[in-house]
C-alpha atoms as a PDB file:
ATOM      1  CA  UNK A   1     131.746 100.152 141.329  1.00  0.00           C
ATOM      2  CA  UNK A   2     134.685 101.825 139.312  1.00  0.00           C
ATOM      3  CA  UNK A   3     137.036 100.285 142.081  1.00  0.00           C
ATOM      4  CA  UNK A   4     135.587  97.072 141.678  1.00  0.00           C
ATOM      5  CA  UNK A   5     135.855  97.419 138.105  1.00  0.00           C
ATOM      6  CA  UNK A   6     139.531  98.349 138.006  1.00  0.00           C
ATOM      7  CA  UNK A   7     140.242  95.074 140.596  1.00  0.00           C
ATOM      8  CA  UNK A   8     138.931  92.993 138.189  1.00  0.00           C
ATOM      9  CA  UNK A   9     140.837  93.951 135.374  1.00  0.00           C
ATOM     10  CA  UNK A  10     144.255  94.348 137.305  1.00  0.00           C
ATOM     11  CA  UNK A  11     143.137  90.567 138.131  1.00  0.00           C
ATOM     12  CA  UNK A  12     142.628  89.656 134.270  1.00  0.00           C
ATOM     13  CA  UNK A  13     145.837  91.395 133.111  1.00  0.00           C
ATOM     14  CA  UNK A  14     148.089  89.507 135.526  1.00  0.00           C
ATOM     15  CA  UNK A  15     146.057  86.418 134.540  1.00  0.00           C
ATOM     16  CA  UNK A  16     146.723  87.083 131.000  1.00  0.00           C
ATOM     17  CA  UNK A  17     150.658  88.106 131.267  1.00  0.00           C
ATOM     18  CA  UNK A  18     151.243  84.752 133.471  1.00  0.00           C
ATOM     19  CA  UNK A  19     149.607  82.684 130.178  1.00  0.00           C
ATOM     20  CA  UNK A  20     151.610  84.331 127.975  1.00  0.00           C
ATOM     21  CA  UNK A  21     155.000  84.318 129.408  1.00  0.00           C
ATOM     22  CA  UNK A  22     154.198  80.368 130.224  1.00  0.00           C
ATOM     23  CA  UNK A  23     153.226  79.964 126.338  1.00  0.00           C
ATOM     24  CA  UNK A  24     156.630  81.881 125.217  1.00  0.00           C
ATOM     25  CA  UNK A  25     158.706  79.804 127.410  1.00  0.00           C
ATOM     26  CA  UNK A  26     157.140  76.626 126.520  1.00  0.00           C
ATOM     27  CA  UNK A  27     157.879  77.350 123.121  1.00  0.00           C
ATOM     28  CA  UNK A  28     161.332  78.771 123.274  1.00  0.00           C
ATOM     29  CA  UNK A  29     162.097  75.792 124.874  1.00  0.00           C
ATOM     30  CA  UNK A  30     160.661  73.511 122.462  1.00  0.00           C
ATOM     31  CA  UNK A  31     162.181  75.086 118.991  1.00  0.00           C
ATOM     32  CA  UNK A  32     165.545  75.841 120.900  1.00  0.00           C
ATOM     33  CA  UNK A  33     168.113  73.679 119.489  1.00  0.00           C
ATOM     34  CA  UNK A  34     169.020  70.060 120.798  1.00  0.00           C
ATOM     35  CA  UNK A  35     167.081  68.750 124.259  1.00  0.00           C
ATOM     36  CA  UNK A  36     167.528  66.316 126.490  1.00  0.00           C
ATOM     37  CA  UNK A  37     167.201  63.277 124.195  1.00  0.00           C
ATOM     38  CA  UNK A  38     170.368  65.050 122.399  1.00  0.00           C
ATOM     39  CA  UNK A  39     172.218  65.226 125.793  1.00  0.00           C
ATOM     40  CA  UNK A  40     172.098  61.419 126.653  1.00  0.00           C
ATOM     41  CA  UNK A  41     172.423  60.663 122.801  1.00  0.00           C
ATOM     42  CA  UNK A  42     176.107  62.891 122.863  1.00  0.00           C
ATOM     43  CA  UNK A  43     176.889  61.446 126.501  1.00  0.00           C
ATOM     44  CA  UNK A  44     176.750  58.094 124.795  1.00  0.00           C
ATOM     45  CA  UNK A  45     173.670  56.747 127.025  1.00  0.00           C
ATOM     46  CA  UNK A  46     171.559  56.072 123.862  1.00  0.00           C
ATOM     47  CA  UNK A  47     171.537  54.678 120.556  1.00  0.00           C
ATOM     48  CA  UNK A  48     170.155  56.578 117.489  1.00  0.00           C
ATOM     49  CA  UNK A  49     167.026  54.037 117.586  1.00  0.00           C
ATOM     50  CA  UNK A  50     166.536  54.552 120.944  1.00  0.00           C
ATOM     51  CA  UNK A  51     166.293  58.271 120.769  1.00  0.00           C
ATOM     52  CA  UNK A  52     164.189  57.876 118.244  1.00  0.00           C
ATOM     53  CA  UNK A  53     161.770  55.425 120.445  1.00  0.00           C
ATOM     54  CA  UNK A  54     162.512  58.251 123.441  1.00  0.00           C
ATOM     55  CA  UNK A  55     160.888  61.114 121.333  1.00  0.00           C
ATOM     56  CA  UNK A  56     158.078  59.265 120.279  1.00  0.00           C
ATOM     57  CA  UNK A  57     157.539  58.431 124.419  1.00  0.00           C
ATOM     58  CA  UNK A  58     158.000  61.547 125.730  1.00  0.00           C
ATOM     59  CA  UNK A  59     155.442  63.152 122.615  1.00  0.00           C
ATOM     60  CA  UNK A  60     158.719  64.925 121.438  1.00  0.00           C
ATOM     61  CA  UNK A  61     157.498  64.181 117.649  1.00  0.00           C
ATOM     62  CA  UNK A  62     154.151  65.406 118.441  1.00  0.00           C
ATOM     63  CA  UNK A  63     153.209  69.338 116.713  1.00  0.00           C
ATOM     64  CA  UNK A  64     154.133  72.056 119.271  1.00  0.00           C
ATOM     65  CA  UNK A  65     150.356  73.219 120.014  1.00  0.00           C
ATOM     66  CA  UNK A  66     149.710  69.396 120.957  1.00  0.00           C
ATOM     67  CA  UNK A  67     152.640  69.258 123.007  1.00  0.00           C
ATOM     68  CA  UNK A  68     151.894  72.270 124.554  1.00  0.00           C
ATOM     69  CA  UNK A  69     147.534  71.604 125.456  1.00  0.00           C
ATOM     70  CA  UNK A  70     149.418  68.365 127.157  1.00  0.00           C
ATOM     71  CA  UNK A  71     151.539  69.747 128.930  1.00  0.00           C
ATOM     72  CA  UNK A  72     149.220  72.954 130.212  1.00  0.00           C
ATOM     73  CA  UNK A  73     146.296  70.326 131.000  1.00  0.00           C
ATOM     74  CA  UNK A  74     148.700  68.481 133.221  1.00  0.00           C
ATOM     75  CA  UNK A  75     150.565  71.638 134.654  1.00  0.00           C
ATOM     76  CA  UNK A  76     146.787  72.763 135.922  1.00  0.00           C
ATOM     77  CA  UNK A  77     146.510  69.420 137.892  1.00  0.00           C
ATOM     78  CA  UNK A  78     149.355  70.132 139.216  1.00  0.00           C
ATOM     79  CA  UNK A  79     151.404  67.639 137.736  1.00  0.00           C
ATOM     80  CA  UNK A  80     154.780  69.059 135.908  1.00  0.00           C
ATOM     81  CA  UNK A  81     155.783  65.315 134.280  1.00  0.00           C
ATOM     82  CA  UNK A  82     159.273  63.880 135.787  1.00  0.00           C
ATOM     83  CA  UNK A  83     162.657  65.205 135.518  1.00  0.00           C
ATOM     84  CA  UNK A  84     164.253  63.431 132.540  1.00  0.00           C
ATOM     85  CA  UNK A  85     167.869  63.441 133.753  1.00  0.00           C
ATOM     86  CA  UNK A  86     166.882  62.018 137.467  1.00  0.00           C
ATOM     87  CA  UNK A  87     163.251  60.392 136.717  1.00  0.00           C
ATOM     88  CA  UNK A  88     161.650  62.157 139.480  1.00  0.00           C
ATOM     89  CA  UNK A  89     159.087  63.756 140.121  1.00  0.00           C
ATOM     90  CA  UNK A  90     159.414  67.285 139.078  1.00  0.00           C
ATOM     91  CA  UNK A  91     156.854  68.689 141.053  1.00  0.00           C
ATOM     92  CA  UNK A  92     158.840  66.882 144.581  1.00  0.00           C
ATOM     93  CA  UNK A  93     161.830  68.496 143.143  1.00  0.00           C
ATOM     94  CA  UNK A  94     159.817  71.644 143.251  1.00  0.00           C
ATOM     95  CA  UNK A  95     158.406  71.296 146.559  1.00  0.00           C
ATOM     96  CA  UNK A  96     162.170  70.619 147.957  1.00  0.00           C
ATOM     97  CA  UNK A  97     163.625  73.494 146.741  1.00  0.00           C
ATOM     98  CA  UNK A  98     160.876  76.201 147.053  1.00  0.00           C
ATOM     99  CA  UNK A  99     161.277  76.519 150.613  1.00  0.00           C
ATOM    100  CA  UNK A 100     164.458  77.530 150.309  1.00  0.00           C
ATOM    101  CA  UNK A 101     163.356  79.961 147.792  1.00  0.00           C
ATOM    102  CA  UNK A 102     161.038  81.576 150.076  1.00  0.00           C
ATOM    103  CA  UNK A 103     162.829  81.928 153.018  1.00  0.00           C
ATOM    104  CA  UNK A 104     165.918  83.708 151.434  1.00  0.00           C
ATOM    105  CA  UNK A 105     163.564  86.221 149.663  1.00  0.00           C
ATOM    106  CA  UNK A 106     161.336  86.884 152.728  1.00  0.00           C
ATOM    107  CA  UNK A 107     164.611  87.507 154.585  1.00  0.00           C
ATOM    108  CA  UNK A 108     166.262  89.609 152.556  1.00  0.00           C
ATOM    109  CA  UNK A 109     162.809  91.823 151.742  1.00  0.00           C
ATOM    110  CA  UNK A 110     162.463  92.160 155.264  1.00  0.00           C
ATOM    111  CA  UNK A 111     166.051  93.026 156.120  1.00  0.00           C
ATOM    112  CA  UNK A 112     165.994  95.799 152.804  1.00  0.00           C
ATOM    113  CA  UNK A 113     162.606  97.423 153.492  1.00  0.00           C
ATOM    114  CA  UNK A 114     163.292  97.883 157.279  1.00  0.00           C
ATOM    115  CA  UNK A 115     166.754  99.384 156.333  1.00  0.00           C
ATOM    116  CA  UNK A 116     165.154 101.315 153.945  1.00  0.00           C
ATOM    117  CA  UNK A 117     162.159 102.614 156.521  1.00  0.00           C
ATOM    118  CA  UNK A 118     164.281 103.691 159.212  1.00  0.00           C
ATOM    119  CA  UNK A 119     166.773 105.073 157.218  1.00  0.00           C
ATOM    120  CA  UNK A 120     164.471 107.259 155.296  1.00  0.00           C
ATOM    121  CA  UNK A 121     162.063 107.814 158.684  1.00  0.00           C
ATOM    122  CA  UNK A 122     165.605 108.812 160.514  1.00  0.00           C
ATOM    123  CA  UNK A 123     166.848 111.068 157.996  1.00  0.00           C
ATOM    124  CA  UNK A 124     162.627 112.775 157.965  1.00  0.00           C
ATOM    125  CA  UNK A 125     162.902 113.119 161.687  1.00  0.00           C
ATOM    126  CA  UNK A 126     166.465 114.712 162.278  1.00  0.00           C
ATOM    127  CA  UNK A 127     167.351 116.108 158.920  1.00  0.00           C
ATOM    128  CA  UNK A 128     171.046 114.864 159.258  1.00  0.00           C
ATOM    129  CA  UNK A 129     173.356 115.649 156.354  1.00  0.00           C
ATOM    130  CA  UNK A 130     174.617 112.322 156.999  1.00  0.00           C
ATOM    131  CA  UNK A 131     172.384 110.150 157.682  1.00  0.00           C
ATOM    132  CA  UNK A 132     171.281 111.883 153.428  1.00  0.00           C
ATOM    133  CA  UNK A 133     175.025 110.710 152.450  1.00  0.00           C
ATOM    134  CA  UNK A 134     174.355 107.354 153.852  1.00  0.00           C
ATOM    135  CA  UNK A 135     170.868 107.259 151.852  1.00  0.00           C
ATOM    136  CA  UNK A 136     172.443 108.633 148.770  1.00  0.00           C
ATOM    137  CA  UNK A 137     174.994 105.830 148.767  1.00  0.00           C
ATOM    138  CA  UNK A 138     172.914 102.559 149.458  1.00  0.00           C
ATOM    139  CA  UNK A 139     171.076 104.131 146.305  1.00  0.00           C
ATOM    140  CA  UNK A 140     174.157 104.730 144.474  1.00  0.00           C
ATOM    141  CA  UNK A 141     175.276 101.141 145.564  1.00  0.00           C
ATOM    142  CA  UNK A 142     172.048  99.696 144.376  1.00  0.00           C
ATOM    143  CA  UNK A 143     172.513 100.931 140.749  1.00  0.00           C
ATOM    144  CA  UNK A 144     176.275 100.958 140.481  1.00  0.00           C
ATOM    145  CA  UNK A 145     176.834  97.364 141.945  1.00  0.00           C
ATOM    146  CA  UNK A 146     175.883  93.902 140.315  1.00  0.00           C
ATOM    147  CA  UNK A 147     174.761  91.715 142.900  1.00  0.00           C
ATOM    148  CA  UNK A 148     176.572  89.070 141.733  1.00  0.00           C
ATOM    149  CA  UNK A 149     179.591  90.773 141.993  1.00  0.00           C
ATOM    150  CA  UNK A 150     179.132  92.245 145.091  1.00  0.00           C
ATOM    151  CA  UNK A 151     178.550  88.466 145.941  1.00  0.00           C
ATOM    152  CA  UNK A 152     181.428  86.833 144.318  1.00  0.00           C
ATOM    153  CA  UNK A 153     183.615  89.811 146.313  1.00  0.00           C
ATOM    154  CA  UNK A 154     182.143  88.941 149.570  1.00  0.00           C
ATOM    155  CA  UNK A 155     183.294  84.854 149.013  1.00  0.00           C
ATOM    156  CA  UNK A 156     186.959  86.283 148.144  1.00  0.00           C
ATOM    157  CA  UNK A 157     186.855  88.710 151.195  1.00  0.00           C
ATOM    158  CA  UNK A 158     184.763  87.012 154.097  1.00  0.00           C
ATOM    159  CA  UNK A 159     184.775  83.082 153.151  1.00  0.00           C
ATOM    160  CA  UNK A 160     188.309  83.104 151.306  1.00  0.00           C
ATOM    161  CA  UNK A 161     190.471  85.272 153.058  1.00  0.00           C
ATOM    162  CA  UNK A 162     189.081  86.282 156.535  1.00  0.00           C
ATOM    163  CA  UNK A 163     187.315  82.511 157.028  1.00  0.00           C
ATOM    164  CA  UNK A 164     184.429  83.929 158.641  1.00  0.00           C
ATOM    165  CA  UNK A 165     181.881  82.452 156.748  1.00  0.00           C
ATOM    166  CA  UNK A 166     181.684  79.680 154.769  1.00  0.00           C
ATOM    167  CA  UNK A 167     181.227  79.650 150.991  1.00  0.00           C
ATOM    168  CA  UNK A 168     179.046  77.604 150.663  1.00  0.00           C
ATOM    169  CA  UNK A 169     174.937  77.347 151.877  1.00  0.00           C
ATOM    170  CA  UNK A 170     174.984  80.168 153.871  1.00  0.00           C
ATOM    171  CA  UNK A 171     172.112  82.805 154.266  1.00  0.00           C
ATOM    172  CA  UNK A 172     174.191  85.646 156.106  1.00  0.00           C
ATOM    173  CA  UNK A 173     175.803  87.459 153.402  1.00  0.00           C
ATOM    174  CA  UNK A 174     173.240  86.815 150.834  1.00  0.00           C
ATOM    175  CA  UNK A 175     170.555  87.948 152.830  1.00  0.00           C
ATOM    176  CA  UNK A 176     172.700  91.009 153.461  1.00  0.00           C
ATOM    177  CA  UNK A 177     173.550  91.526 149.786  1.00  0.00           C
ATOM    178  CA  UNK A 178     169.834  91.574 147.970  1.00  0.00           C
ATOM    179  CA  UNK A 179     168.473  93.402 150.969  1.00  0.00           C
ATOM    180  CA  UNK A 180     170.660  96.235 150.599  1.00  0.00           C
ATOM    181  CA  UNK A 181     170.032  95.785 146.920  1.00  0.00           C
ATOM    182  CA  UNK A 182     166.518  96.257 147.821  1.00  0.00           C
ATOM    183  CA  UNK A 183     166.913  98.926 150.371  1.00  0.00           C
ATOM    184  CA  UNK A 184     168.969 101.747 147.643  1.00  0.00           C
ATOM    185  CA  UNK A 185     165.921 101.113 145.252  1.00  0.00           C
ATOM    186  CA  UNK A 186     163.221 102.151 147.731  1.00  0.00           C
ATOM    187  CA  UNK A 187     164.810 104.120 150.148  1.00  0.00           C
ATOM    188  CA  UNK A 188     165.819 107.727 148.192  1.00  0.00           C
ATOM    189  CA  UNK A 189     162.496 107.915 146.131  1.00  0.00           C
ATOM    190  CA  UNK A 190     160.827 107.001 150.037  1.00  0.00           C
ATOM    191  CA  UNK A 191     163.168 109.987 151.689  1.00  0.00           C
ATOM    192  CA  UNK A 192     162.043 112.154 148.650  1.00  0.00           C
ATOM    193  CA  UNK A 193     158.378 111.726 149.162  1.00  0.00           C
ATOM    194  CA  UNK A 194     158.585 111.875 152.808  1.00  0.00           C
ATOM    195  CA  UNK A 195     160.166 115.227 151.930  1.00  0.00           C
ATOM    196  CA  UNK A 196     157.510 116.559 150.746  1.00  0.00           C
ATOM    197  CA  UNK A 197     155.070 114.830 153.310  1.00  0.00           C
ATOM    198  CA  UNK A 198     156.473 117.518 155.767  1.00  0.00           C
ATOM    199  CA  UNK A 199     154.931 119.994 153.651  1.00  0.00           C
ATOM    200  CA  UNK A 200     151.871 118.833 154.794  1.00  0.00           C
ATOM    201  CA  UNK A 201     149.175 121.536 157.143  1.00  0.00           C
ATOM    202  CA  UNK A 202     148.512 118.739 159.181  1.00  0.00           C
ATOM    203  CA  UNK A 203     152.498 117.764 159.887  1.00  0.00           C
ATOM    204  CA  UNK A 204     152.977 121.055 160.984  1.00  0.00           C
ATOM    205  CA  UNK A 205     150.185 121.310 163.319  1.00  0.00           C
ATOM    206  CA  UNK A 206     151.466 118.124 164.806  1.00  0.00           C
ATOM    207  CA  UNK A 207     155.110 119.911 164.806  1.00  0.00           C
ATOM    208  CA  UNK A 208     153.389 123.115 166.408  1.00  0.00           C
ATOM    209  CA  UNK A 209     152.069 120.637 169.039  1.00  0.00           C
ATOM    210  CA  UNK A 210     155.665 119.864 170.123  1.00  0.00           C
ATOM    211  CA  UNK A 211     155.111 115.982 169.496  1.00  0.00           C
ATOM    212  CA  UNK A 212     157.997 114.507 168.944  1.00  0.00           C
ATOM    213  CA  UNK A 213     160.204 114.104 165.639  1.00  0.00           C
ATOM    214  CA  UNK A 214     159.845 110.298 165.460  1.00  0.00           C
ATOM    215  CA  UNK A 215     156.388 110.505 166.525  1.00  0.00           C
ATOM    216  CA  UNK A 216     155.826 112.913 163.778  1.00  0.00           C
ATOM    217  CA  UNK A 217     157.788 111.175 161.320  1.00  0.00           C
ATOM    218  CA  UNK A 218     156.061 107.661 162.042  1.00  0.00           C
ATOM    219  CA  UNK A 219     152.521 108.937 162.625  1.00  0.00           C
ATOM    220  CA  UNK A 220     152.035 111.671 160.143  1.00  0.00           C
ATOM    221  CA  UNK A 221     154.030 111.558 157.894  1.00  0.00           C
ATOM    222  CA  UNK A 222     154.843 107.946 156.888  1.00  0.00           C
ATOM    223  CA  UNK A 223     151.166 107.280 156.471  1.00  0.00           C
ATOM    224  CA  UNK A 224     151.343 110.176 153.852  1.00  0.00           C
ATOM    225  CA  UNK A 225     153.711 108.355 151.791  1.00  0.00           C
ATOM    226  CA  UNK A 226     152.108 104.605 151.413  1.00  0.00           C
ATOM    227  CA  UNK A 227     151.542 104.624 148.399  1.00  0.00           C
ATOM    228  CA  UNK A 228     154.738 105.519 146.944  1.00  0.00           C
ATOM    229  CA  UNK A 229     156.174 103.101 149.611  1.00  0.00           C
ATOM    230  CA  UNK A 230     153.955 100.148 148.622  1.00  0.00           C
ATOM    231  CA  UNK A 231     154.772 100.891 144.678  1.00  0.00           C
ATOM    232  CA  UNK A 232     158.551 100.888 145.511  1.00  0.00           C
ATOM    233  CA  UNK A 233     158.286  97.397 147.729  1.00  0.00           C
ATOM    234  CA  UNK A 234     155.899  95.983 144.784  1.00  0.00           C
ATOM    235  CA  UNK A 235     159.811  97.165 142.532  1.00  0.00           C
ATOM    236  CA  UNK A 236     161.565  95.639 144.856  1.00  0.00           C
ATOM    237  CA  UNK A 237     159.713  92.289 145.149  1.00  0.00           C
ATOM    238  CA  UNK A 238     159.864  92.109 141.194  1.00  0.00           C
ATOM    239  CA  UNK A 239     163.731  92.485 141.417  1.00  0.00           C
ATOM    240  CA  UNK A 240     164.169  90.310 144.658  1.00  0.00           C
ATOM    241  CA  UNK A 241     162.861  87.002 142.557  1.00  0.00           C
ATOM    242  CA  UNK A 242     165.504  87.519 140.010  1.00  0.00           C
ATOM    243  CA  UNK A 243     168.691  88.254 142.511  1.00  0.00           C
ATOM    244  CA  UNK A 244     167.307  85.815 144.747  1.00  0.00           C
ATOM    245  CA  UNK A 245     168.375  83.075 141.746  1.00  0.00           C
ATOM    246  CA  UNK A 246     171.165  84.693 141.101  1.00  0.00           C
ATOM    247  CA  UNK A 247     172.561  84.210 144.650  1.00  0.00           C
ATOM    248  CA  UNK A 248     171.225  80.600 144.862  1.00  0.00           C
ATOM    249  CA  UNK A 249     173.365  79.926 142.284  1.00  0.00           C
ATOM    250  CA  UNK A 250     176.610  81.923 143.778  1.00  0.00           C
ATOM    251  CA  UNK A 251     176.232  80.376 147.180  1.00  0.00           C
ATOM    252  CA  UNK A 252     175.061  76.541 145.638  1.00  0.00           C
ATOM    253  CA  UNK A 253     171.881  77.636 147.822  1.00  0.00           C
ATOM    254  CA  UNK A 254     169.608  74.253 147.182  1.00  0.00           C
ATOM    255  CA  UNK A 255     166.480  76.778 145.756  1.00  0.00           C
ATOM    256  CA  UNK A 256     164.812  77.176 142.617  1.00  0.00           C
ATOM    257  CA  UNK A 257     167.354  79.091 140.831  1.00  0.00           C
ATOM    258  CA  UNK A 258     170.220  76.283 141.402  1.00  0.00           C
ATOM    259  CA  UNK A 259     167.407  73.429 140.043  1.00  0.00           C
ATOM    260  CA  UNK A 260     166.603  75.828 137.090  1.00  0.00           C
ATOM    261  CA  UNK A 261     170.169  76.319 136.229  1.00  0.00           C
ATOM    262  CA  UNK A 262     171.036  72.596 136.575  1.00  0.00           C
ATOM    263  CA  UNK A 263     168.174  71.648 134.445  1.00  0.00           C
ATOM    264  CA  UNK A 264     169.036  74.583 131.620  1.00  0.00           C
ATOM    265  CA  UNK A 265     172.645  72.459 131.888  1.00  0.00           C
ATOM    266  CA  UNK A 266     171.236  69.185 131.166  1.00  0.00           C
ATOM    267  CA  UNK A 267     168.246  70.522 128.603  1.00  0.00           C
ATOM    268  CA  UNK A 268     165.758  69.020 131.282  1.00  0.00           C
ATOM    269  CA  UNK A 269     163.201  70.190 130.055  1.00  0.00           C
ATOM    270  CA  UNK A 270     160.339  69.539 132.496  1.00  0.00           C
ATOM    271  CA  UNK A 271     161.845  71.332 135.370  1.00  0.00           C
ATOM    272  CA  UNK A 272     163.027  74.033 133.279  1.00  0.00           C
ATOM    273  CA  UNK A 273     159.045  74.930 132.476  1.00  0.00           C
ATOM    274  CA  UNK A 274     158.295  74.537 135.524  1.00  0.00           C
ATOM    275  CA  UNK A 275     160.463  76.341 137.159  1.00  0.00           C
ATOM    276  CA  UNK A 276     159.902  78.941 134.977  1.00  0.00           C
ATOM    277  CA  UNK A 277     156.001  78.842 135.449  1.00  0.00           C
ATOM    278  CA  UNK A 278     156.372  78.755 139.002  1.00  0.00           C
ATOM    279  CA  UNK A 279     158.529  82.450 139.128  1.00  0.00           C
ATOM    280  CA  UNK A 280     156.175  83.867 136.173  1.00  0.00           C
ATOM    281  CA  UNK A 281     153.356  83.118 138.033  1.00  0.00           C
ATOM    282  CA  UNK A 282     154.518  84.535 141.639  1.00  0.00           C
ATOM    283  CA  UNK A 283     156.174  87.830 139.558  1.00  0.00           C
ATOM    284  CA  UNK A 284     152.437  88.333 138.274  1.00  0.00           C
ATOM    285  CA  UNK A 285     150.992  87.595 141.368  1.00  0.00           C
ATOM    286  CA  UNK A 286     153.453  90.224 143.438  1.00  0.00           C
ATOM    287  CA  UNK A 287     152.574  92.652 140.779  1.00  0.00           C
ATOM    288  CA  UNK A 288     148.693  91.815 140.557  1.00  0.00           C
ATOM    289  CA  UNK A 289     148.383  92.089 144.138  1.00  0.00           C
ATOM    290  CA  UNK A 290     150.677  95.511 144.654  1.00  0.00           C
ATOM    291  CA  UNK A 291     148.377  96.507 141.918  1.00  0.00           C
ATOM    292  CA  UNK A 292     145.325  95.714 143.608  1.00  0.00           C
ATOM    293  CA  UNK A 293     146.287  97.306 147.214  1.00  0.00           C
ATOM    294  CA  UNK A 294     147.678 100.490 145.129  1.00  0.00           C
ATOM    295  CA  UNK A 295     143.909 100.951 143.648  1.00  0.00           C
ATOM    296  CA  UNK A 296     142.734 100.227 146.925  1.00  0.00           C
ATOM    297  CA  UNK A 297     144.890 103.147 148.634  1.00  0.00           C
ATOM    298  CA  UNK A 298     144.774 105.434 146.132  1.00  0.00           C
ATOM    299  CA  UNK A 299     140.953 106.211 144.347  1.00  0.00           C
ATOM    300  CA  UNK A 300     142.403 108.001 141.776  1.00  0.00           C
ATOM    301  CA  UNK A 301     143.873 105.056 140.261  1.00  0.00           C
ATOM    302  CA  UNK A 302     140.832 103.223 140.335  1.00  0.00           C
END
């Protein structure tokens, strides 16, 4: 019952933190200064009546709760409104670009937390002063490098100079990029509690056995260390959604961060809440649900 009880309520706070952060953006975008009716009206596209007539169409003279039970009763229906820059659909726009979205993160996840597993299950099962170093500096690299840097110097080195890859729309050094990003944030913390798996009696009744170091490492002791390892991926998710937009961008990736950024240009904004909504809502529902299988794991969180 207690379990069940603390489910519920990891369920209700995410619920609560995605309505909140969708009510702070919709107003920081409302009271920021100028919008989109400004744009065309400085680009020369409208007339000072006709932005007047615009605002009154689009509910822009409306009070900020209205505008905002509109828009949320719409949102939920799952329509977003249309782009005011390219009168589409912003929910197509949505649809084109999360794909692209998804399958950079899911790559690069995958590509950081299987670095990160067999470094860390390596370094457990042969105690290698190196393969330690090697940990020590993917973690070191994780903190001490912007991605975006490390980004921008792998277009100079491997697209500009070398013409290996090309600049721009591919997924190689990206992918590469965030998931060793990913990997230095999980994998010392991992090594460190696989450490002290070792410990364990019933590791070294396995090691007494004669099994095997891998079979040791990957049997006994990796089990002992899930939940520190789910925590850390639930870290790493959180941090992949932001450096994921950040590459999009880098790389002119077609993906949600590239629309967002576009639309932030242009004061567009329809796609800017969604887009917004859209990564508040998966951040919460990453968290939420590493949340939920940490309670799950672990009783004495529940």
């Amino acid at each position: 019952m207690d379990r069940l009880a603390s489910v519920l309520f990891a369920v209700l706070r995410g619920l609560v933190q995605a309505a909140c952060i969708v009510a702070l953006t919709f107003f920081l975008c409302r009271v920021m200064p100028g919008d989109v009716v400004d744009v065309l009206g400085l680009e020369g596209g409208l007339t000072a009546d006709q932005q007047v007539e615009m605002r009154r169409a689009l509910g822009l003279d409306q009070p900020l709760l209205s505008q905002f039970v509109t828009w949320v009763s719409h949102a939920l229906q799952g329509d977003f409104g249309r782009s005011l820059r390219f009168d589409q659909p912003v929910s197509d726009m949505l649809a084109n670009a999360l794909p692209v979205t998804l399958r950079f993160a899911f790559l690069s996840f995958a590509f950081g937390v299987g670095l990160a597993l067999l470094l860390a299950i390596a370094a457990t099962a042969f105690r290698s002063r190196w393969l330690d170093g090697l940990i020590d500096g993917i973690n070191i690299w994780s903190i001490a490098v912007p991605t975006f840097c490390a980004g921008f110097a792998a277009i100079l080195i491997f697209s500009i100079w070398l013409g290996w890859l090309p600049v721009i729309g591919g997924l190689l050094m990206p992918v590469i990029i965030i998931g060793l990003d990913n990997a230095g944030q999980i994998v010392k913390s991992l090594r460190e509690e696989l450490k002290e798996a070792v410990m364990l009696p019933h590791v070294r009744t396995a090691r007494a056995k004669g099994l095997s170091p891998w079979r040791i490492a990957i049997a006994h002791v990796l089990p002992a260390a899930a939940p520190i390892m789910l925590a850390l991926s639930g870290l790493a998710l959180g941090g992949l959604v932001a450096g994921s937009l950040t590459m999009e961008v880098l790389f002119a990736l077609p993906g949600i961060g590239s629309l967002t950024l576009n639309a932030i240009h242009g004061r567009d904004s329809p796609i800017i809440l969604a887009a917004v909504t859209v990564i508040a809502v998966a951040l919460v529902l990453i968290n939420t649900v590493i949340d939920i299988l940490h309670r799950l794991i672990d009783p004495r969180l529940a």
